[in-house]
N, C-alpha and C. Protein backbone atom coordinates (compact mmCIF):
# COMPACT_ATOMS: atom_id res chain seq x y z
N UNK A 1 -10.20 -11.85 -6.38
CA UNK A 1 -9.07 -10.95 -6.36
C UNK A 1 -8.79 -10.55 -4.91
N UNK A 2 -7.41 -10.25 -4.59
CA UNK A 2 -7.39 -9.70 -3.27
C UNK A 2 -6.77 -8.20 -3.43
N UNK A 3 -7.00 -7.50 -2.70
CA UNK A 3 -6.27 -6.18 -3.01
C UNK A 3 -5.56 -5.91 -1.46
N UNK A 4 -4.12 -5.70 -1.27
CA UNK A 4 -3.69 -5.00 -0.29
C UNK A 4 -3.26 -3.66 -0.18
N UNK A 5 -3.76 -3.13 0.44
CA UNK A 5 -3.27 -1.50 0.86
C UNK A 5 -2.67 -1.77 1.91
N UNK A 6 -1.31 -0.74 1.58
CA UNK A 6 -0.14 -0.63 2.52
C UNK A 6 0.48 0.32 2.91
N UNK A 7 0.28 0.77 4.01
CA UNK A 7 0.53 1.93 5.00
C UNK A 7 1.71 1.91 4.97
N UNK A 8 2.37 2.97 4.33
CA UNK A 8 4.10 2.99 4.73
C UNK A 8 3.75 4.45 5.57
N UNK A 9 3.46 4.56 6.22
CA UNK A 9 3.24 6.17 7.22
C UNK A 9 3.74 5.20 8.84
N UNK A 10 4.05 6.35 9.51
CA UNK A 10 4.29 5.84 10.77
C UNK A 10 3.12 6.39 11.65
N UNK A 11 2.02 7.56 11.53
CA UNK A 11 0.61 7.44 11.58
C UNK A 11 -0.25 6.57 11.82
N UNK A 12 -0.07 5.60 10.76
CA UNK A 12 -0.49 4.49 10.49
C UNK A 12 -2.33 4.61 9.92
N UNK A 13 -2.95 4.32 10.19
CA UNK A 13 -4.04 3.68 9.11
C UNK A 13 -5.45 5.60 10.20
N UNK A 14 -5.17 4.82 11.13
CA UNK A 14 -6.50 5.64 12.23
C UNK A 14 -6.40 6.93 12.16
N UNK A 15 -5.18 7.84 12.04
CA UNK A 15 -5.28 8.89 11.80
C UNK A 15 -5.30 9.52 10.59
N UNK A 16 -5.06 8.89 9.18
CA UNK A 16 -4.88 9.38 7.89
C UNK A 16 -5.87 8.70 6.94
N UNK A 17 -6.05 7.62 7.45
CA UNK A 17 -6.76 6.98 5.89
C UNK A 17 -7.90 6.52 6.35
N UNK A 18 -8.44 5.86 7.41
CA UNK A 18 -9.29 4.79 8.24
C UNK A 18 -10.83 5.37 7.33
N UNK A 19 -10.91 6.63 7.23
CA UNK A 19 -12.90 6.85 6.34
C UNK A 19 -12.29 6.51 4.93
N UNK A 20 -11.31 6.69 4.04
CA UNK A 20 -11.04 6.34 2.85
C UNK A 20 -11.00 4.87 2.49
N UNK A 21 -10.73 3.98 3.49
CA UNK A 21 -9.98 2.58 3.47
C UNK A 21 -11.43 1.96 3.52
N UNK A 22 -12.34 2.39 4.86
CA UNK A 22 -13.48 1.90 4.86
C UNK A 22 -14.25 2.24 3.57
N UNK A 23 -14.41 3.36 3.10
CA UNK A 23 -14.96 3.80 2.03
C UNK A 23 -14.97 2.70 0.58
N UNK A 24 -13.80 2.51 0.48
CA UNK A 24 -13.06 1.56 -0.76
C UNK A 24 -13.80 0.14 -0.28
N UNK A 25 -13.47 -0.60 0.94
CA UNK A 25 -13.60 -1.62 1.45
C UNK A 25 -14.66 -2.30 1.23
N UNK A 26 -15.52 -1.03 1.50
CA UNK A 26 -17.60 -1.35 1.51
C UNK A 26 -17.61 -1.32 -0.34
N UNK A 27 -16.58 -0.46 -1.46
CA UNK A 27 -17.24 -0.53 -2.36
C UNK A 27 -16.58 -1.73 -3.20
N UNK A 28 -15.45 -2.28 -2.52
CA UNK A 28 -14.78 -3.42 -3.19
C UNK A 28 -15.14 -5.07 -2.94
N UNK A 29 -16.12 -4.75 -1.78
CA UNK A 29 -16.17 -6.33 -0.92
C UNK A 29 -16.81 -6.84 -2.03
N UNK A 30 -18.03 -6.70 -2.77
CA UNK A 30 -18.27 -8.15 -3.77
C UNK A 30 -17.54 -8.33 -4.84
N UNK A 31 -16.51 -7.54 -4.97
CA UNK A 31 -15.46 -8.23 -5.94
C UNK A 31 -13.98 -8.94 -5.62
N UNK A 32 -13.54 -8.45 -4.61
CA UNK A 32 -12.34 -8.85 -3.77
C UNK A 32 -12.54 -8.89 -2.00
N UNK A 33 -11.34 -9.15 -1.37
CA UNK A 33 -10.90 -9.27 -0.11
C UNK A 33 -9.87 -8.05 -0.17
N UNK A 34 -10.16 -7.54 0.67
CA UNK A 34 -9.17 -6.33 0.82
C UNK A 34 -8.63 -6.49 2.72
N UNK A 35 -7.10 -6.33 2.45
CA UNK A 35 -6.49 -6.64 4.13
C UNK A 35 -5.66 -5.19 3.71
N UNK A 36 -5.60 -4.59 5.02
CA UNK A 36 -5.10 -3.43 5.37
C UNK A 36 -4.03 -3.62 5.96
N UNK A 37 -2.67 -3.32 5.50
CA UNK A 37 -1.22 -3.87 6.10
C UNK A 37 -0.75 -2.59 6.92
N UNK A 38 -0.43 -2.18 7.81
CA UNK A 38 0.57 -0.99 8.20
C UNK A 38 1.92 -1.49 8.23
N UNK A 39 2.75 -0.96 7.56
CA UNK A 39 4.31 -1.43 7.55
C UNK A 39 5.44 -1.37 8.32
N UNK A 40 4.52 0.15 9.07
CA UNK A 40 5.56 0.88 10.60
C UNK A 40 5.64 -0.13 11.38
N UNK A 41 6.72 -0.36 11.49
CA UNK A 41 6.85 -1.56 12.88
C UNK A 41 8.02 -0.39 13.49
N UNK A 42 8.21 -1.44 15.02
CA UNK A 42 9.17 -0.97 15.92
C UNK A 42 11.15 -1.28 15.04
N UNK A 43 10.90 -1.98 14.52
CA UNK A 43 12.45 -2.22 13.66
C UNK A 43 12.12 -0.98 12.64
N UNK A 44 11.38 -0.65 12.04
CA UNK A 44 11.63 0.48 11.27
C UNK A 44 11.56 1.61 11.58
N UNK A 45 10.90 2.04 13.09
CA UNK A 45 11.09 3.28 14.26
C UNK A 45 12.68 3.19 14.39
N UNK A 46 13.07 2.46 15.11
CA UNK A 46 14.29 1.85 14.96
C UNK A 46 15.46 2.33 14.39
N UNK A 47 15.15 2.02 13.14
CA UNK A 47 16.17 2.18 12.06
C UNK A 47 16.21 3.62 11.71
N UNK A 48 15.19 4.31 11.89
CA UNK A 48 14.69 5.82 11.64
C UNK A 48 15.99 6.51 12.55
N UNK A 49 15.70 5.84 13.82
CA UNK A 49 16.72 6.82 14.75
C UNK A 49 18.33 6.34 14.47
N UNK A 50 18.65 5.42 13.86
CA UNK A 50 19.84 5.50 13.43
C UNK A 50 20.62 5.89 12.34
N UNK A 51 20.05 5.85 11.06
CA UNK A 51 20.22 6.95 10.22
C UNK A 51 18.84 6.94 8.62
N UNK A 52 19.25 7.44 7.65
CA UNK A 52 18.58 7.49 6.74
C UNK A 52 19.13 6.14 6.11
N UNK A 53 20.03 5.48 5.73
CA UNK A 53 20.10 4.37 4.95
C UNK A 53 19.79 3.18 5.45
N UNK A 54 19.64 3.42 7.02
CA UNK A 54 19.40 1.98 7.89
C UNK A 54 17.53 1.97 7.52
N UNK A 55 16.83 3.59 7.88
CA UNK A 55 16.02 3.31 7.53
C UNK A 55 15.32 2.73 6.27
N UNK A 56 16.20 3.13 5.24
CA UNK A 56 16.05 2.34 3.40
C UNK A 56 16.12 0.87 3.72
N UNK A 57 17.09 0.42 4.29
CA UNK A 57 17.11 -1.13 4.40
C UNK A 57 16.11 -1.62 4.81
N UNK A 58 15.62 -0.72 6.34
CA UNK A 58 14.39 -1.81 6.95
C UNK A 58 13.04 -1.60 6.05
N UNK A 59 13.10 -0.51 5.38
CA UNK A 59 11.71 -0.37 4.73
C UNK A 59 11.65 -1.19 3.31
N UNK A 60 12.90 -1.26 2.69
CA UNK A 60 12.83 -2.23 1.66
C UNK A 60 12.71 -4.01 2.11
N UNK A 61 13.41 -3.88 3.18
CA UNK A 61 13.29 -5.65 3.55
C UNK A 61 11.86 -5.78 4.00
N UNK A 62 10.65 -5.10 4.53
CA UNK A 62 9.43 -5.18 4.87
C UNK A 62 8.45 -5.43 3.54
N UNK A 63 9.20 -4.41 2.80
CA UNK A 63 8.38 -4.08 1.45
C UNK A 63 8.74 -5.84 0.49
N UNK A 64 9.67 -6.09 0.38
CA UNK A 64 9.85 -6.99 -0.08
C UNK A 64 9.31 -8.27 -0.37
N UNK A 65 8.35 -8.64 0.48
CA UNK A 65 7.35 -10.04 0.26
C UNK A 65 6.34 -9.36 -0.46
N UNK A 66 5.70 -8.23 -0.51
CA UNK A 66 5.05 -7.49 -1.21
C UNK A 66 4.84 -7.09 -2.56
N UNK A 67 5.87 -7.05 -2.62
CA UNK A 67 6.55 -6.58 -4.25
C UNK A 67 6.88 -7.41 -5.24
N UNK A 68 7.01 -8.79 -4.76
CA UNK A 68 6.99 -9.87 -5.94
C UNK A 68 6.06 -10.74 -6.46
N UNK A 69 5.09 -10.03 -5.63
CA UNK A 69 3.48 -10.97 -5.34
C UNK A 69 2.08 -9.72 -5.99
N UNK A 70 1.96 -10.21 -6.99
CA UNK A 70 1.10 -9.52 -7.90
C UNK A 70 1.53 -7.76 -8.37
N UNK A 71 0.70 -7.15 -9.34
CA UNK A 71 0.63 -5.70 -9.48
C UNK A 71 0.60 -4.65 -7.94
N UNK A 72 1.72 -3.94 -8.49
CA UNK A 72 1.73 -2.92 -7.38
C UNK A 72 2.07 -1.53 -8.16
N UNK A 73 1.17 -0.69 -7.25
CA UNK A 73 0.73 0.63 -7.82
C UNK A 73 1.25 1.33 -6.32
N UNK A 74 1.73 2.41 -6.68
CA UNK A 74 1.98 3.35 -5.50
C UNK A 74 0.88 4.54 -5.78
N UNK A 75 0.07 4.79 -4.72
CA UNK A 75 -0.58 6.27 -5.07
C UNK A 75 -0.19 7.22 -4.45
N UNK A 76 -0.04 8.35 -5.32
CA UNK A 76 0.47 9.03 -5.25
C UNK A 76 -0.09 10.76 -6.10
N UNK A 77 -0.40 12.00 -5.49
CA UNK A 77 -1.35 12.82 -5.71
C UNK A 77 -0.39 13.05 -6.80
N UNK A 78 1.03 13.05 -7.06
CA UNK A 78 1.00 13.93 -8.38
C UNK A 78 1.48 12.79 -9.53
N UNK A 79 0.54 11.85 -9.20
CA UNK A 79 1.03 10.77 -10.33
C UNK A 79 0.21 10.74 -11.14
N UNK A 80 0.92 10.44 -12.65
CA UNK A 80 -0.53 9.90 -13.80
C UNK A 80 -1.75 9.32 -13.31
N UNK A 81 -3.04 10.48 -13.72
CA UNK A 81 -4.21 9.66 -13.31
C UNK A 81 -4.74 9.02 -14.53
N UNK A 82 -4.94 7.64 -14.30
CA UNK A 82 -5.61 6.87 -15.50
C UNK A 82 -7.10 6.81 -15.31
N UNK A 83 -8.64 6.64 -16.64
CA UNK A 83 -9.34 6.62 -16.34
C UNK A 83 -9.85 5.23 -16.05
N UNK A 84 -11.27 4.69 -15.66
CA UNK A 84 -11.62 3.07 -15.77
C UNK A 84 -11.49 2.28 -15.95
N UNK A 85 -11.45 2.35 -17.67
CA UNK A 85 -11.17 1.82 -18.78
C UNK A 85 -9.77 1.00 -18.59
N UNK A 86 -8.87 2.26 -18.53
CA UNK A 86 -7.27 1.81 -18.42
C UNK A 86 -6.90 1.19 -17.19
N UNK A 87 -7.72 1.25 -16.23
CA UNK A 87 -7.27 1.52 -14.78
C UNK A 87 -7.67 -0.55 -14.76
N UNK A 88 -8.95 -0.98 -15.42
CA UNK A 88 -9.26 -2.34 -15.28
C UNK A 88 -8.48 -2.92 -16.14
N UNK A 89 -8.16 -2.28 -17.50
CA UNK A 89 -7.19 -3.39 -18.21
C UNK A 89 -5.90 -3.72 -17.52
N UNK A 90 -5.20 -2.61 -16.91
CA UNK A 90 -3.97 -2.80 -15.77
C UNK A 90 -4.21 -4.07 -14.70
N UNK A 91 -5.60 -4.22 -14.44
CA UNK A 91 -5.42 -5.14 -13.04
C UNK A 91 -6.41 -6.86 -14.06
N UNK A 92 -6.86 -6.46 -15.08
CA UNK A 92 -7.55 -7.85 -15.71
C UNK A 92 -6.99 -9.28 -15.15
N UNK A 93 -5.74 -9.23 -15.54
CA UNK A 93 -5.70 -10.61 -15.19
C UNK A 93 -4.94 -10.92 -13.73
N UNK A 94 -5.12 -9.73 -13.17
CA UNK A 94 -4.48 -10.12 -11.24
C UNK A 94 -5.88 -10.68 -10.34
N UNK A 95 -4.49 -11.55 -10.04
CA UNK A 95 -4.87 -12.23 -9.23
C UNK A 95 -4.82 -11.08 -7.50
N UNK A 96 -3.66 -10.45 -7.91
CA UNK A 96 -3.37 -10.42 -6.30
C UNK A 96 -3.05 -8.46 -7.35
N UNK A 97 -3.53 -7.38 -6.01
CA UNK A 97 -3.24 -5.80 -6.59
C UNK A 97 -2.83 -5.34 -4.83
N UNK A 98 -1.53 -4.75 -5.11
CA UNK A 98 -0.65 -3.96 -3.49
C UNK A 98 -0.98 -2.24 -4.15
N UNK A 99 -1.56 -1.89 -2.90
CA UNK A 99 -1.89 -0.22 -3.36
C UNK A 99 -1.20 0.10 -2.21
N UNK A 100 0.06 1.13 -2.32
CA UNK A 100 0.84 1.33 -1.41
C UNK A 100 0.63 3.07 -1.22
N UNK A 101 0.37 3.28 0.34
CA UNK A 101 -0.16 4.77 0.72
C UNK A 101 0.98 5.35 1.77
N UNK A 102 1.37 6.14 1.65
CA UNK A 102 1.90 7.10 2.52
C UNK A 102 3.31 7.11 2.54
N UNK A 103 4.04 7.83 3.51
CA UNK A 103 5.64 8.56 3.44
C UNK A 103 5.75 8.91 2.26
N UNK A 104 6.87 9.13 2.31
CA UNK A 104 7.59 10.24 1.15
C UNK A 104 8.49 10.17 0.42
């Protein structure tokens, strides 16, 4: 299995997530490959300073190779928490799981 986590923060990984990511990383390695994506690029700084819909475009056209390529879960603190049980039947037969972290 591979699992990607994906930084949509402009932060990026070192100041918000980097002990959580490692945390997961060390407890996921004998079952998957886990790659850590940050999404902030300079085209989506970019697009920030020109308005709010330019920024929707560049963040959806980034997001986009992402999103058609296995289960994707956004986390999110006030979202349905599922327990184990439910949480493995959701990912059973992936191949490929996008865990998408940050903005708003």
């Amino acid at each position: 299995m591979k699992i990607n986590v994906i930084i949509i923060d402009k932060k990026g990984k070192d100041q918000l997530y980097a002990p959580l990511i490692e945390h997961y990383k060390k407890i996921a390695k004998p079952f998957a490959k886990v790659e850590v994506i940050e999404l902030f690029d300079k085209e989506i700084a970019k697009a920030h300073d020109i308005s709010p819909e330019a920024a929707q475009k560049s963040y959806t056209k980034a997001l986009e190779k992402y999103l058609s390529n296995g289960v994707n879960i956004a986390l999110d603190p006030s979202s349905k928490e599922v327990d184990s049980f439910d949480f493995a039947k959701l990912l059973k037969d992936s191949v490929t799981v996008n865990f998408y972290i940050g903005g708003a």
